[in-house]
PDB file of N, CA and C in Angstrom:
ATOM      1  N   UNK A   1      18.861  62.165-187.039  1.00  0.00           N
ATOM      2  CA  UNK A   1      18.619  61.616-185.690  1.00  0.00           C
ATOM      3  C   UNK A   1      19.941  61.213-185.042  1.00  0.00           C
ATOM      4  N   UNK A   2      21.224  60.823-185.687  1.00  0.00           N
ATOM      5  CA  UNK A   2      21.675  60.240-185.233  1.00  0.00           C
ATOM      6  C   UNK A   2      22.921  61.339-184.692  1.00  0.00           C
ATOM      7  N   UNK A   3      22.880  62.275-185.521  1.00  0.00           N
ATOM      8  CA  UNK A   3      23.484  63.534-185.471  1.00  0.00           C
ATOM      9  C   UNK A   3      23.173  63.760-183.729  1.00  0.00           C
ATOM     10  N   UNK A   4      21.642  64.253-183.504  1.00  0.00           N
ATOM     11  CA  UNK A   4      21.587  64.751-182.312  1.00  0.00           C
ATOM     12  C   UNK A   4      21.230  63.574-181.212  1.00  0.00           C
ATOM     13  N   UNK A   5      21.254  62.733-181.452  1.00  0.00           N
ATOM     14  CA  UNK A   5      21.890  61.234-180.441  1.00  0.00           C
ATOM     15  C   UNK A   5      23.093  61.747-179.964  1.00  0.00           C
ATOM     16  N   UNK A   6      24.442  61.832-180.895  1.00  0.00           N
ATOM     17  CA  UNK A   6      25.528  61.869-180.765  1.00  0.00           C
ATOM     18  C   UNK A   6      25.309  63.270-180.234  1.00  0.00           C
ATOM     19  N   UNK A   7      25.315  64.310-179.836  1.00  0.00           N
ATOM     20  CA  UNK A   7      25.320  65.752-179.504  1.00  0.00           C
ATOM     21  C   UNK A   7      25.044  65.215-177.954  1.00  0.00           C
ATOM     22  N   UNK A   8      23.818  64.803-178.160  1.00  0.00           N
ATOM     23  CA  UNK A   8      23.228  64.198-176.444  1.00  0.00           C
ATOM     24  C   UNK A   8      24.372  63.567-175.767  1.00  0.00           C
ATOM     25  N   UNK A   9      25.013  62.459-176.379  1.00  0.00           N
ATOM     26  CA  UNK A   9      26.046  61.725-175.734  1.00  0.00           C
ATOM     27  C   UNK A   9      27.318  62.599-174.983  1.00  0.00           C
ATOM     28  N   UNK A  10      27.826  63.556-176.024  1.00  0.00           N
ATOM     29  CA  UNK A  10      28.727  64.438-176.004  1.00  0.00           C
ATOM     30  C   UNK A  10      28.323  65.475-174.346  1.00  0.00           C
ATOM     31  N   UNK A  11      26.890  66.034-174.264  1.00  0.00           N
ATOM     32  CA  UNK A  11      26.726  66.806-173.238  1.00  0.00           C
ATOM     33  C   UNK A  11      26.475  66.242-172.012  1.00  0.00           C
ATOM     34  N   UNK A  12      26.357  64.707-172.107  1.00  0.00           N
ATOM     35  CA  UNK A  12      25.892  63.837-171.225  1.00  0.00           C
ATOM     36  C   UNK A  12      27.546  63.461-170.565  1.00  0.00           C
ATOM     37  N   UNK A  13      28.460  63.351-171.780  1.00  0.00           N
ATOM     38  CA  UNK A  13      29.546  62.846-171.005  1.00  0.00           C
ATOM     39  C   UNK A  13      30.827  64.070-171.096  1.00  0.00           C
ATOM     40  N   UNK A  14      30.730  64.835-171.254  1.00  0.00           N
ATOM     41  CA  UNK A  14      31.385  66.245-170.487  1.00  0.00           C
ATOM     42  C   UNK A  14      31.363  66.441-169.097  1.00  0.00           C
ATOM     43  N   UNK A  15      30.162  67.052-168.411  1.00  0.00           N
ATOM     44  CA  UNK A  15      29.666  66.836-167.094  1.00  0.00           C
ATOM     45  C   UNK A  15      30.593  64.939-166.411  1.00  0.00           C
ATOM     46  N   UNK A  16      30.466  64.262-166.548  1.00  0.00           N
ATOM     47  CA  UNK A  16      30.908  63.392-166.461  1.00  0.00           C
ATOM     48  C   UNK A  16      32.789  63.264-166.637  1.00  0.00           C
ATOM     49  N   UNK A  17      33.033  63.563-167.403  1.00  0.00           N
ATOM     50  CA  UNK A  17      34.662  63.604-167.530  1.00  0.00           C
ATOM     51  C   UNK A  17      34.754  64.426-166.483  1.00  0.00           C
ATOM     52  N   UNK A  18      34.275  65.701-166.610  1.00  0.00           N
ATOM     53  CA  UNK A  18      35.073  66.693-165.665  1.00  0.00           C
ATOM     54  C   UNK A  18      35.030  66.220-163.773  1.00  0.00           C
ATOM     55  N   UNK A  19      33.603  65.439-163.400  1.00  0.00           N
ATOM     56  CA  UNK A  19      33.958  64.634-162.506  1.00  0.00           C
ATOM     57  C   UNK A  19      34.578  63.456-162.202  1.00  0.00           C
ATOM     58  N   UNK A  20      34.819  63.262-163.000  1.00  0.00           N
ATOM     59  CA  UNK A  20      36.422  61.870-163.086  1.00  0.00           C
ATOM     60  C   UNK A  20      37.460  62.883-162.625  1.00  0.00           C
ATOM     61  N   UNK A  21      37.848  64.023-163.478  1.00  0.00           N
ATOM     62  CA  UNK A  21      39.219  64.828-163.516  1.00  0.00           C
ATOM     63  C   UNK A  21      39.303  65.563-161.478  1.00  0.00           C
ATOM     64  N   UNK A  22      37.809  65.771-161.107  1.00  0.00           N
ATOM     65  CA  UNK A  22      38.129  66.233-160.025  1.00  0.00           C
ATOM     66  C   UNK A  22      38.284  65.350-159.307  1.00  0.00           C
ATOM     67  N   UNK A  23      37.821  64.099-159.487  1.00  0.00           N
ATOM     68  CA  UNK A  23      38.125  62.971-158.359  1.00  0.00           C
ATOM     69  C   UNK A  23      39.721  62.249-158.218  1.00  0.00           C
ATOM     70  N   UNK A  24      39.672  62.098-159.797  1.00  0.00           N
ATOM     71  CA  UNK A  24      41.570  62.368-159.717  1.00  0.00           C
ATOM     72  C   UNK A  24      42.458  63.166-158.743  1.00  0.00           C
ATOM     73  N   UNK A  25      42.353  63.969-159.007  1.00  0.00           N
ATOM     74  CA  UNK A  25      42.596  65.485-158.208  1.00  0.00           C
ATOM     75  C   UNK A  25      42.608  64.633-156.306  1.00  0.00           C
ATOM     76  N   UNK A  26      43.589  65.140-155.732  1.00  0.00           N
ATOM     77  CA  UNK A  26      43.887  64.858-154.389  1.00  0.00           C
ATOM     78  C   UNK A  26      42.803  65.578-153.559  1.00  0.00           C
TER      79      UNK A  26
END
């Protein structure tokens, strides 16, 4: 369970980083 908790977290906060990186971005 905790395996695919952590998997969830991971695809949940990808999508998420990469809109930080574009908001960075000028």
């Amino acid at each position: 369970m905790k395996t695919l908790e952590g998997s969830q977290l991971q695809i949940l906060c990808l999508p998420l980083d990469q809109e930080l990186l574009l908001q960075d971005r000028p």
